[in-house]
C-alpha atoms as a PDB file:
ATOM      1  CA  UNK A   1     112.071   6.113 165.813  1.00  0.00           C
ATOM      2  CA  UNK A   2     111.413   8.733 163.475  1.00  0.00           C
ATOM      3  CA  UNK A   3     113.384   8.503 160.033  1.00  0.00           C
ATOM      4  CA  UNK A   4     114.759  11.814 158.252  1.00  0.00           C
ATOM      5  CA  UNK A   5     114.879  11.415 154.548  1.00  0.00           C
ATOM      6  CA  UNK A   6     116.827  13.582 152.256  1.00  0.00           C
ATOM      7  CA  UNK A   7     114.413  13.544 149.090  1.00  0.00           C
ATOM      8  CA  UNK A   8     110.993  12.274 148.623  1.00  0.00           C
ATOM      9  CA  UNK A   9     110.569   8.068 148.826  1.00  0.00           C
ATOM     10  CA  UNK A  10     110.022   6.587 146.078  1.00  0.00           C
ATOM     11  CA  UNK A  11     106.590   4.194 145.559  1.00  0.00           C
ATOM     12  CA  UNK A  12     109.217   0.880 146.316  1.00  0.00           C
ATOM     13  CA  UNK A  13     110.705   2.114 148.506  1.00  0.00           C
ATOM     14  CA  UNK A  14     107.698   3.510 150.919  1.00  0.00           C
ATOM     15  CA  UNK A  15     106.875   0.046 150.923  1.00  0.00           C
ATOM     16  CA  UNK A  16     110.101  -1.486 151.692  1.00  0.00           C
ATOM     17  CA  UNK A  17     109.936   0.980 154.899  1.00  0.00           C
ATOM     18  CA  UNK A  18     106.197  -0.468 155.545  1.00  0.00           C
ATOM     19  CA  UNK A  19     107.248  -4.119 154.695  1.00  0.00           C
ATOM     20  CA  UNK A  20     105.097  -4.578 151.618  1.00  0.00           C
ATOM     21  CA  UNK A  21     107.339  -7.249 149.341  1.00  0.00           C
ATOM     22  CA  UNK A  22     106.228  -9.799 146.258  1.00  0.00           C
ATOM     23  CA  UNK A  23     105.130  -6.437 144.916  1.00  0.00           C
ATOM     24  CA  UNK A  24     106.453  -7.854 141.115  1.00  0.00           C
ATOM     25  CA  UNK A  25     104.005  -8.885 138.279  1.00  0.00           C
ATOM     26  CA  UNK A  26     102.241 -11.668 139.544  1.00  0.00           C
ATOM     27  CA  UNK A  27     103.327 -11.519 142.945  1.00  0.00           C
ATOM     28  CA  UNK A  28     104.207 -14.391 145.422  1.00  0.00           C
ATOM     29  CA  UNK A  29     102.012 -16.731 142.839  1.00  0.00           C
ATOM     30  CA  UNK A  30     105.049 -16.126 140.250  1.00  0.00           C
ATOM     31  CA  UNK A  31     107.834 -16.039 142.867  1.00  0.00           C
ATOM     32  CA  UNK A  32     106.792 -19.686 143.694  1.00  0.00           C
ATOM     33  CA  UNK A  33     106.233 -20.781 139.800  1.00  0.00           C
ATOM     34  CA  UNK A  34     109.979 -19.764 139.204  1.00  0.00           C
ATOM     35  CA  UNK A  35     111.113 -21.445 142.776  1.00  0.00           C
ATOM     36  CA  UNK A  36     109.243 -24.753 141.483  1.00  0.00           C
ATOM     37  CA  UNK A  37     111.215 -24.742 138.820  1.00  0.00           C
ATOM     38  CA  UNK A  38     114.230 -24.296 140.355  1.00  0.00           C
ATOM     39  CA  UNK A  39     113.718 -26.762 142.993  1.00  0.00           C
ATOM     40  CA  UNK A  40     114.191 -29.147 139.868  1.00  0.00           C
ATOM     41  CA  UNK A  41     117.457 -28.768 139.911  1.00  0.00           C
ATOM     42  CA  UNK A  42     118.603 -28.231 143.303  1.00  0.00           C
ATOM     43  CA  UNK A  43     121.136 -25.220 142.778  1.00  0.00           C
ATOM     44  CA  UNK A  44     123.612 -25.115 145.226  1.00  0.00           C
ATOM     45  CA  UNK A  45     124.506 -21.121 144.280  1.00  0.00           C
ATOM     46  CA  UNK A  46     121.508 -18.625 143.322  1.00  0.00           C
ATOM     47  CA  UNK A  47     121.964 -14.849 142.733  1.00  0.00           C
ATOM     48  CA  UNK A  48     119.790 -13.276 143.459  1.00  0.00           C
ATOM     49  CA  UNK A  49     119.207  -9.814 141.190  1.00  0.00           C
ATOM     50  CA  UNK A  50     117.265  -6.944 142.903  1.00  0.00           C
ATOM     51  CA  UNK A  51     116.274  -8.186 145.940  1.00  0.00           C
ATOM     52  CA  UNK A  52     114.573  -5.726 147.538  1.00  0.00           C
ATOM     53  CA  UNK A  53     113.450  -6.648 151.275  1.00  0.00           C
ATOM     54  CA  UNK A  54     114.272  -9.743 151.043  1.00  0.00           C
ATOM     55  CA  UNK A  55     110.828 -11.764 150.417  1.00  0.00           C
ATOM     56  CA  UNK A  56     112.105 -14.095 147.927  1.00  0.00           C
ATOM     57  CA  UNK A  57     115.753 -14.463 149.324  1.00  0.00           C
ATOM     58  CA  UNK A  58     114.546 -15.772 152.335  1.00  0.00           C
ATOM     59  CA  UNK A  59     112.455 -18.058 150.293  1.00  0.00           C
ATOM     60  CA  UNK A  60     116.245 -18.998 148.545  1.00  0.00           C
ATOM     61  CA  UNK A  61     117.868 -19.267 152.029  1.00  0.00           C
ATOM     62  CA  UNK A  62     115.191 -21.906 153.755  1.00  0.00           C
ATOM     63  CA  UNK A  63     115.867 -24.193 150.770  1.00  0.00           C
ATOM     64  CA  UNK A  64     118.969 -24.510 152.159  1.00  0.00           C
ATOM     65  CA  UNK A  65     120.787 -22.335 149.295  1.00  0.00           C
ATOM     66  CA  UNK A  66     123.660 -20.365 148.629  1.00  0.00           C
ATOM     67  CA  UNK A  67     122.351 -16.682 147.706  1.00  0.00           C
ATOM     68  CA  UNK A  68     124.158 -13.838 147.028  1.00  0.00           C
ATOM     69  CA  UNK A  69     121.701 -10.842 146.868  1.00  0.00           C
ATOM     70  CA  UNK A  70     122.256  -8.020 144.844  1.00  0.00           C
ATOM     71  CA  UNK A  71     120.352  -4.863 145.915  1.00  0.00           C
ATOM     72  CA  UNK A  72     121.653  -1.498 145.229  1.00  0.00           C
ATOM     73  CA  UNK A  73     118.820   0.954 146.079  1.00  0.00           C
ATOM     74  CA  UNK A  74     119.667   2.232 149.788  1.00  0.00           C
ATOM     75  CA  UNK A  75     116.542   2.201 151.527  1.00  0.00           C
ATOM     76  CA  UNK A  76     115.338  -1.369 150.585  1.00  0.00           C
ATOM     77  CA  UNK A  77     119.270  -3.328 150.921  1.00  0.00           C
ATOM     78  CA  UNK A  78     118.876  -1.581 154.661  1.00  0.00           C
ATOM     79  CA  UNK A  79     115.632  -3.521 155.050  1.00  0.00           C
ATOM     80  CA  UNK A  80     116.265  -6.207 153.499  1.00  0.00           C
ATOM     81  CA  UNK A  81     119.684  -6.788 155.542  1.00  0.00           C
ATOM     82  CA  UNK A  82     118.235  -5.899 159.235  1.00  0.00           C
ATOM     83  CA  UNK A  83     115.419  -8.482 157.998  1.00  0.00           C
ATOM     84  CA  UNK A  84     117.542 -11.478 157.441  1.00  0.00           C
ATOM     85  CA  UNK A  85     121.403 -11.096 159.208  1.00  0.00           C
ATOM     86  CA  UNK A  86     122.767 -11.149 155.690  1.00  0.00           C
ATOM     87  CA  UNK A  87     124.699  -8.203 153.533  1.00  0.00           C
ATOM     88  CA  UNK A  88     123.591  -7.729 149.969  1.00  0.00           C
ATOM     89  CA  UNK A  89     126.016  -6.066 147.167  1.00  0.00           C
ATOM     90  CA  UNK A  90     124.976  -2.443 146.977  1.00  0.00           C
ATOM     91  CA  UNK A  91     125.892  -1.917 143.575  1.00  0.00           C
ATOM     92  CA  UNK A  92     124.286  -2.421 140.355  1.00  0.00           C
ATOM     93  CA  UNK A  93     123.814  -5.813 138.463  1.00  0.00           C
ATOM     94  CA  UNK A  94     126.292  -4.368 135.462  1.00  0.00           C
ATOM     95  CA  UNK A  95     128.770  -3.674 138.041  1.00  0.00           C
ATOM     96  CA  UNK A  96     129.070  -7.450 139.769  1.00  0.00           C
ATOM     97  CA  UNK A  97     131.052 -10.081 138.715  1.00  0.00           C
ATOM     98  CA  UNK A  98     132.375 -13.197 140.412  1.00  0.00           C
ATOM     99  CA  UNK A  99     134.442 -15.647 139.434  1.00  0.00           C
ATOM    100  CA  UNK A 100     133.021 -18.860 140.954  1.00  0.00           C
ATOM    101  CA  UNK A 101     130.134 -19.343 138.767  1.00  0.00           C
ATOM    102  CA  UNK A 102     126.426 -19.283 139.828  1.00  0.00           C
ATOM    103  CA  UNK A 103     123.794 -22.864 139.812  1.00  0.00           C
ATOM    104  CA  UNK A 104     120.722 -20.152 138.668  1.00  0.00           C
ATOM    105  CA  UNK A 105     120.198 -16.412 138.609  1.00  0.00           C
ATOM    106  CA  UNK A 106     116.796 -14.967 139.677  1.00  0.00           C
ATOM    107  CA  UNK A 107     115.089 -11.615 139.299  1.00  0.00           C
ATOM    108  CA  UNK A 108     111.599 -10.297 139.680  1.00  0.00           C
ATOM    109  CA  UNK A 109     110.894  -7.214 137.831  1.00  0.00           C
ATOM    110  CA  UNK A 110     114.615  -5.823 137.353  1.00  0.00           C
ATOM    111  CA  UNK A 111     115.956  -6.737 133.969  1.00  0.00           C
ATOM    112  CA  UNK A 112     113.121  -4.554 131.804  1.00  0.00           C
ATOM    113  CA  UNK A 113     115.241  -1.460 132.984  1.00  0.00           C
ATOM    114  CA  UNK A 114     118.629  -2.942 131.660  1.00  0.00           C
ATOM    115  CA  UNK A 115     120.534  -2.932 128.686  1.00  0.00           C
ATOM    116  CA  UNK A 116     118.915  -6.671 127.603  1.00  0.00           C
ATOM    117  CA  UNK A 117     121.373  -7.704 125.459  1.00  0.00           C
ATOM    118  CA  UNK A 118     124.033  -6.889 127.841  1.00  0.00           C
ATOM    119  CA  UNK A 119     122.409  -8.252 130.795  1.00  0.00           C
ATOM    120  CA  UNK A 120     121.868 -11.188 129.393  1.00  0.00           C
ATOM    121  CA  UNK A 121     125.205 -12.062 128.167  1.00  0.00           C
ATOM    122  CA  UNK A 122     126.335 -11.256 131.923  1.00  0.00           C
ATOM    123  CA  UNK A 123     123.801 -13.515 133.183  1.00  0.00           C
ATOM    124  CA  UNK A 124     125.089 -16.031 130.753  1.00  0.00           C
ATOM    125  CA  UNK A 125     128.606 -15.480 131.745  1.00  0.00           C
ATOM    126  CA  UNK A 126     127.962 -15.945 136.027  1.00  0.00           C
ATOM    127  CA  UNK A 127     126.389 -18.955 134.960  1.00  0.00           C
ATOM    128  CA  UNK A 128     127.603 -22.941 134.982  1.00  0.00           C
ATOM    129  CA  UNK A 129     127.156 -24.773 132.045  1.00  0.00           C
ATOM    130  CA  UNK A 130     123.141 -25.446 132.083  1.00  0.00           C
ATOM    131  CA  UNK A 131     122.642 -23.354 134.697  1.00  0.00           C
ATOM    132  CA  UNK A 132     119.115 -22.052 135.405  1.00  0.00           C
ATOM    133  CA  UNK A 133     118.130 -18.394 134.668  1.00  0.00           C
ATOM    134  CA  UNK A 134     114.170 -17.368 136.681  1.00  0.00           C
ATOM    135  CA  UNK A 135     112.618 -14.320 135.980  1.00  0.00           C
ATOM    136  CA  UNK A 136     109.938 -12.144 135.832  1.00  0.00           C
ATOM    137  CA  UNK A 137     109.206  -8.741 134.064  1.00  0.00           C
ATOM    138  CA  UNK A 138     107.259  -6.632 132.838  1.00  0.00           C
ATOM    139  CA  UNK A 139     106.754  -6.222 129.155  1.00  0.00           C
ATOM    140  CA  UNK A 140     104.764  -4.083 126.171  1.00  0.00           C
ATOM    141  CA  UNK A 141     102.700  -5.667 123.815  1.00  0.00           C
ATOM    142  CA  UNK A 142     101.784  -5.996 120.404  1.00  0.00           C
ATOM    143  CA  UNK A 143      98.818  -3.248 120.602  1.00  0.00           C
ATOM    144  CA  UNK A 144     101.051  -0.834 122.503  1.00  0.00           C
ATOM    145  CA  UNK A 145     102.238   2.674 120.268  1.00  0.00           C
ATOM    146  CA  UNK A 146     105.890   1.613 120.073  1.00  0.00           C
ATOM    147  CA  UNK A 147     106.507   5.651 120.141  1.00  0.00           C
ATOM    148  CA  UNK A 148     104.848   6.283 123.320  1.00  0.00           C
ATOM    149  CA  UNK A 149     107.107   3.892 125.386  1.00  0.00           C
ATOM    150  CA  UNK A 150     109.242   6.448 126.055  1.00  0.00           C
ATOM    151  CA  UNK A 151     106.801   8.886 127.123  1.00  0.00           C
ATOM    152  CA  UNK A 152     105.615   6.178 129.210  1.00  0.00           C
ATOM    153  CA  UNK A 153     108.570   5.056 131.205  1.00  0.00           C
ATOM    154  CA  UNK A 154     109.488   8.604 132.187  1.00  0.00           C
ATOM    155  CA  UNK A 155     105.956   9.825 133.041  1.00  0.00           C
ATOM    156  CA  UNK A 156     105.701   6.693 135.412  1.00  0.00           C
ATOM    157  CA  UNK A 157     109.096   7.305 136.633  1.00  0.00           C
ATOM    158  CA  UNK A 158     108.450  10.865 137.428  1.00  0.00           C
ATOM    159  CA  UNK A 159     105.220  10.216 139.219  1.00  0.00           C
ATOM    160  CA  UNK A 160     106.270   6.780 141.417  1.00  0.00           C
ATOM    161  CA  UNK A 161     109.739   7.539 141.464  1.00  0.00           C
ATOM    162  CA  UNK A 162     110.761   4.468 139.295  1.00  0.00           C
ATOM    163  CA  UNK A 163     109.239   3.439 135.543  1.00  0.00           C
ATOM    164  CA  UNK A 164     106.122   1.095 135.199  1.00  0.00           C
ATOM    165  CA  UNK A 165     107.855  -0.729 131.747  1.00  0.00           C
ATOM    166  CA  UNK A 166     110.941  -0.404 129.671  1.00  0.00           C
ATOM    167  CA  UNK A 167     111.451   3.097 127.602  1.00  0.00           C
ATOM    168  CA  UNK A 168     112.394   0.841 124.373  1.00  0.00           C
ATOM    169  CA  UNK A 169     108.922  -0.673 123.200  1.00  0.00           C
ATOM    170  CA  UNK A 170     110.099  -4.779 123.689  1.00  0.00           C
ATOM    171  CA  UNK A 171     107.198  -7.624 123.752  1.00  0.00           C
ATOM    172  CA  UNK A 172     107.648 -11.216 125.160  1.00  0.00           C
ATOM    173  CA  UNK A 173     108.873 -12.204 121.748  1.00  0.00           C
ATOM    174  CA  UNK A 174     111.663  -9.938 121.794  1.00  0.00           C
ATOM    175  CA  UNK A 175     112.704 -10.776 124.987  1.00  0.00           C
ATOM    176  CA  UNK A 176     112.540 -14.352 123.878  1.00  0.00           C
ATOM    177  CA  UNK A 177     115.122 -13.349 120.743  1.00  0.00           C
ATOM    178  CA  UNK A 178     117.328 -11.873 122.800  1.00  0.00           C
ATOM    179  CA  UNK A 179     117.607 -15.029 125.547  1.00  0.00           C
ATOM    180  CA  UNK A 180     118.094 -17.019 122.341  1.00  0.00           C
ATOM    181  CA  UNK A 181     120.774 -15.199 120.733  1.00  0.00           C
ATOM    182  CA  UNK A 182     122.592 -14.760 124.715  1.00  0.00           C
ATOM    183  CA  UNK A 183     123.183 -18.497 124.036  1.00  0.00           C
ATOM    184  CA  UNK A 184     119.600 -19.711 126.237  1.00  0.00           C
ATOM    185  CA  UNK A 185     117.418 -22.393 125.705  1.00  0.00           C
ATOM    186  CA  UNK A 186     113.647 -22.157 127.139  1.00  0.00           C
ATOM    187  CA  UNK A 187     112.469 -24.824 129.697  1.00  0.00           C
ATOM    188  CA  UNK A 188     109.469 -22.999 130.561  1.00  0.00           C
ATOM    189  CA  UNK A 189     107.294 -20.035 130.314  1.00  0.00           C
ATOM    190  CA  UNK A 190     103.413 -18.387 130.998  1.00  0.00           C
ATOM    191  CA  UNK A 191     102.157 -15.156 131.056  1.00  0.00           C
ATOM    192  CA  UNK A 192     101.051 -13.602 134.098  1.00  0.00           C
ATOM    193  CA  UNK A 193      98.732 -10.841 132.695  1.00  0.00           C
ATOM    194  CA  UNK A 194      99.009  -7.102 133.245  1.00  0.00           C
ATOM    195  CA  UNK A 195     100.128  -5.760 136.667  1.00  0.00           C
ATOM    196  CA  UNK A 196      97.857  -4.559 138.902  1.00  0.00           C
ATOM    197  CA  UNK A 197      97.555  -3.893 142.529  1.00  0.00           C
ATOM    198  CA  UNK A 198      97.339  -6.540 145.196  1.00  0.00           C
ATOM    199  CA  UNK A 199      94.234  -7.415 146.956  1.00  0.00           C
ATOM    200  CA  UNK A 200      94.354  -6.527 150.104  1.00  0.00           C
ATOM    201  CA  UNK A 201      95.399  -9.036 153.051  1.00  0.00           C
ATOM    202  CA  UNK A 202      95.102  -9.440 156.608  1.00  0.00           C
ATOM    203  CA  UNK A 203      99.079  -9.475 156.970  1.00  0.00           C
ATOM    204  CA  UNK A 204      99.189  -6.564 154.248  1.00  0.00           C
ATOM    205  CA  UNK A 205      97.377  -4.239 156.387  1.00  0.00           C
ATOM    206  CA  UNK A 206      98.675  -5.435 159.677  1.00  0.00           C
ATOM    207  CA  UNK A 207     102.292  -4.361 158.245  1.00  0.00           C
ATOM    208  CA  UNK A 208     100.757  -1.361 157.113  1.00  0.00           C
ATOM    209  CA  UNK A 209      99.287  -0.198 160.186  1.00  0.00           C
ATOM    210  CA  UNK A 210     102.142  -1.338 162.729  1.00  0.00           C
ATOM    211  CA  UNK A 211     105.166  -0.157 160.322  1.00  0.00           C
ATOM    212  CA  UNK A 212     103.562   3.054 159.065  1.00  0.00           C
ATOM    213  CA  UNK A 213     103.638   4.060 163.075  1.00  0.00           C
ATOM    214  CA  UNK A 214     107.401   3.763 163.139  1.00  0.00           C
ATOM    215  CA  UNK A 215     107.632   5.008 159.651  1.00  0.00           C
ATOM    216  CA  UNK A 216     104.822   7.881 159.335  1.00  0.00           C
ATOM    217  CA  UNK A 217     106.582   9.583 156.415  1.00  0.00           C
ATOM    218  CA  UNK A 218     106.782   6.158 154.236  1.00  0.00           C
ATOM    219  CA  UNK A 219     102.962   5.792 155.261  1.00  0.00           C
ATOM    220  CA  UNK A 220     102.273   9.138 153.965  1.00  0.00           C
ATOM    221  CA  UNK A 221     104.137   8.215 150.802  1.00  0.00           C
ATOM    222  CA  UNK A 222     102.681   5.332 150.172  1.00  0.00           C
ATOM    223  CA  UNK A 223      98.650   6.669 150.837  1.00  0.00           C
ATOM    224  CA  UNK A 224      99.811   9.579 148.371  1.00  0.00           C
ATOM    225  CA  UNK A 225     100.838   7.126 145.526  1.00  0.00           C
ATOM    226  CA  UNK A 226      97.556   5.261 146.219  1.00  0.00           C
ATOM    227  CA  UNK A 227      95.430   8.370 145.135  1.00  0.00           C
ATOM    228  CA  UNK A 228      97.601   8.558 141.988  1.00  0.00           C
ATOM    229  CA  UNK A 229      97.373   5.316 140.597  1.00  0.00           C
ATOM    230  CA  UNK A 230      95.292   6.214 138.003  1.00  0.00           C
ATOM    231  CA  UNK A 231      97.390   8.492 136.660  1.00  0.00           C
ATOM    232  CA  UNK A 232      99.283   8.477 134.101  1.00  0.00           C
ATOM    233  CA  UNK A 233      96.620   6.485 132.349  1.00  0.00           C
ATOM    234  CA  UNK A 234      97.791   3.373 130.481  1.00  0.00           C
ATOM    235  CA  UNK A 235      95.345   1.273 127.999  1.00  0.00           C
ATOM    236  CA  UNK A 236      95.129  -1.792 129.781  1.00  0.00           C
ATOM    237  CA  UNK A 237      96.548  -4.235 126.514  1.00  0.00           C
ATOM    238  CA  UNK A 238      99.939  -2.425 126.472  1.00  0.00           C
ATOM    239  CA  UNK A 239     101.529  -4.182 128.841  1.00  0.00           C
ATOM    240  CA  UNK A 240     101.804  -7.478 129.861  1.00  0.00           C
ATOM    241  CA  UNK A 241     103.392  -9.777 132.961  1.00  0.00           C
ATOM    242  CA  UNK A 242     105.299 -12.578 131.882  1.00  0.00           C
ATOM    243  CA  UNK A 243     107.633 -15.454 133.823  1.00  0.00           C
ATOM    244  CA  UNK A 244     109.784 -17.659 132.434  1.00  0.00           C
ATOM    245  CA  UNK A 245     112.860 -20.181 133.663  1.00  0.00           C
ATOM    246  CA  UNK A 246     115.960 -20.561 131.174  1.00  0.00           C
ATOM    247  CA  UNK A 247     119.202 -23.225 130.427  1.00  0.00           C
ATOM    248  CA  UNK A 248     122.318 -21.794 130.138  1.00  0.00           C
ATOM    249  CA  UNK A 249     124.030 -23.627 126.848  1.00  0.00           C
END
């Protein structure tokens, strides 16, 4: 059945509609260094932040774990729920609270459009005493024109319909700062190297070509965004993928 959107779909969310997930800096290779990590520990209750379709919460869920998945954008929490049987919050990370608190908090390219400092003291607060905080992002680096981030975010934003990198200019070591003075302690971190697009795969193209049939204007999107990926230019050292799994103290 044919969809009727109200506005143009945005890059993430064409590919929600087609099924395309683990599309995060380092992709389902980082999803599973953060989900090592975790299994560690053995958290009883994850939340999940940003979930998108789902990808990594049903990763959560067949460990056997509690997940509460936050996912406010519209088109992607409808996917994501008719994938897995579950309902997701709809509204922003800033907005959630709960007062039973949380074994680990996960998120795959979300918190680089927060408020860091304030995200991470909420993170800090939904968590349990040494409590496990996964995540990857994207971040700038030290050869990046601090001035242009700006520029940056909003050109990207305008052209995908969400921003490739933060508008403030923050590298790894900021981030890093910030965690610290939020009251983390590191357990463990690597870089994952600059973002770029997946290679393509058999089940990549077969979700492609059988969900771009049901969805034809999400298809369109997405083959329109493909022939503008090289624009707006950005030098290939300005930004950087890292991952990285935190203790609550």
């Amino acid at each position: 059945m044919n969809t009727v959107f109200p506005r143009r779909l945005a890059l993430h969310e064409a590919l929600a509609l087609l099924r395309v997930g683990d599309i995060h800096p380092g992709g389902v290779a980082a999803t599973e260094f953060l989900l090592c990590e975790l299994d560690k520990v053995a958290p009883r209750r994850v939340l999940e932040v940003g979930a998108g379709i789902g990808f990594t919460t049903e990763r959560l869920l067949r460990r056997g774990w509690q997940v509460t998945a936050i996912e406010p954008n519209a088109v992607m929490r409808r996917v994501l729920e008719k994938r897995l049987a579950i309902r997701a919050y709809p509204d922003s990370f800033e907005t959630f609270d709960d007062p039973e608190p949380y074994d680990a908090v996960i998120a795959e390219s979300v918190f680089y459009r927060f408020n860091l400092e304030q995200a991470f003291a909420r993170v800090h607060r939904l968590l349990r005493p040494d409590g496990r905080f996964a995540l990857v992002d994207m971040v700038w680096t030290d050869a990046a024109q601090p001035d242009a981030a700006p520029a940056v975010a909003a050109e990207t934003e305008r052209v995908f319909g969400i921003p490739a990198a933060s508008a403030a200019p923050l590298t790894w070591a900021s981030w890093k700062r910030m965690l610290a003075a939020a009251a983390f302690a590191e357990v463990t971190s690597e870089r994952v190297g600059a973002m770029k697009p997946p290679p393509p795969q058999p089940q990549r193209r077969r979700n492609l070509l059988l969900n771009g049939v049901r969805h034809p204007v999400a298809l369109a999107s997405y083959l329109s965004y493909r022939k503008a990926t090289r624009s707006p230019k950005i030098p290939n050292d300005w930004l950087e993928g890292w991952m990285g799994v935190w203790r609550r103290i």
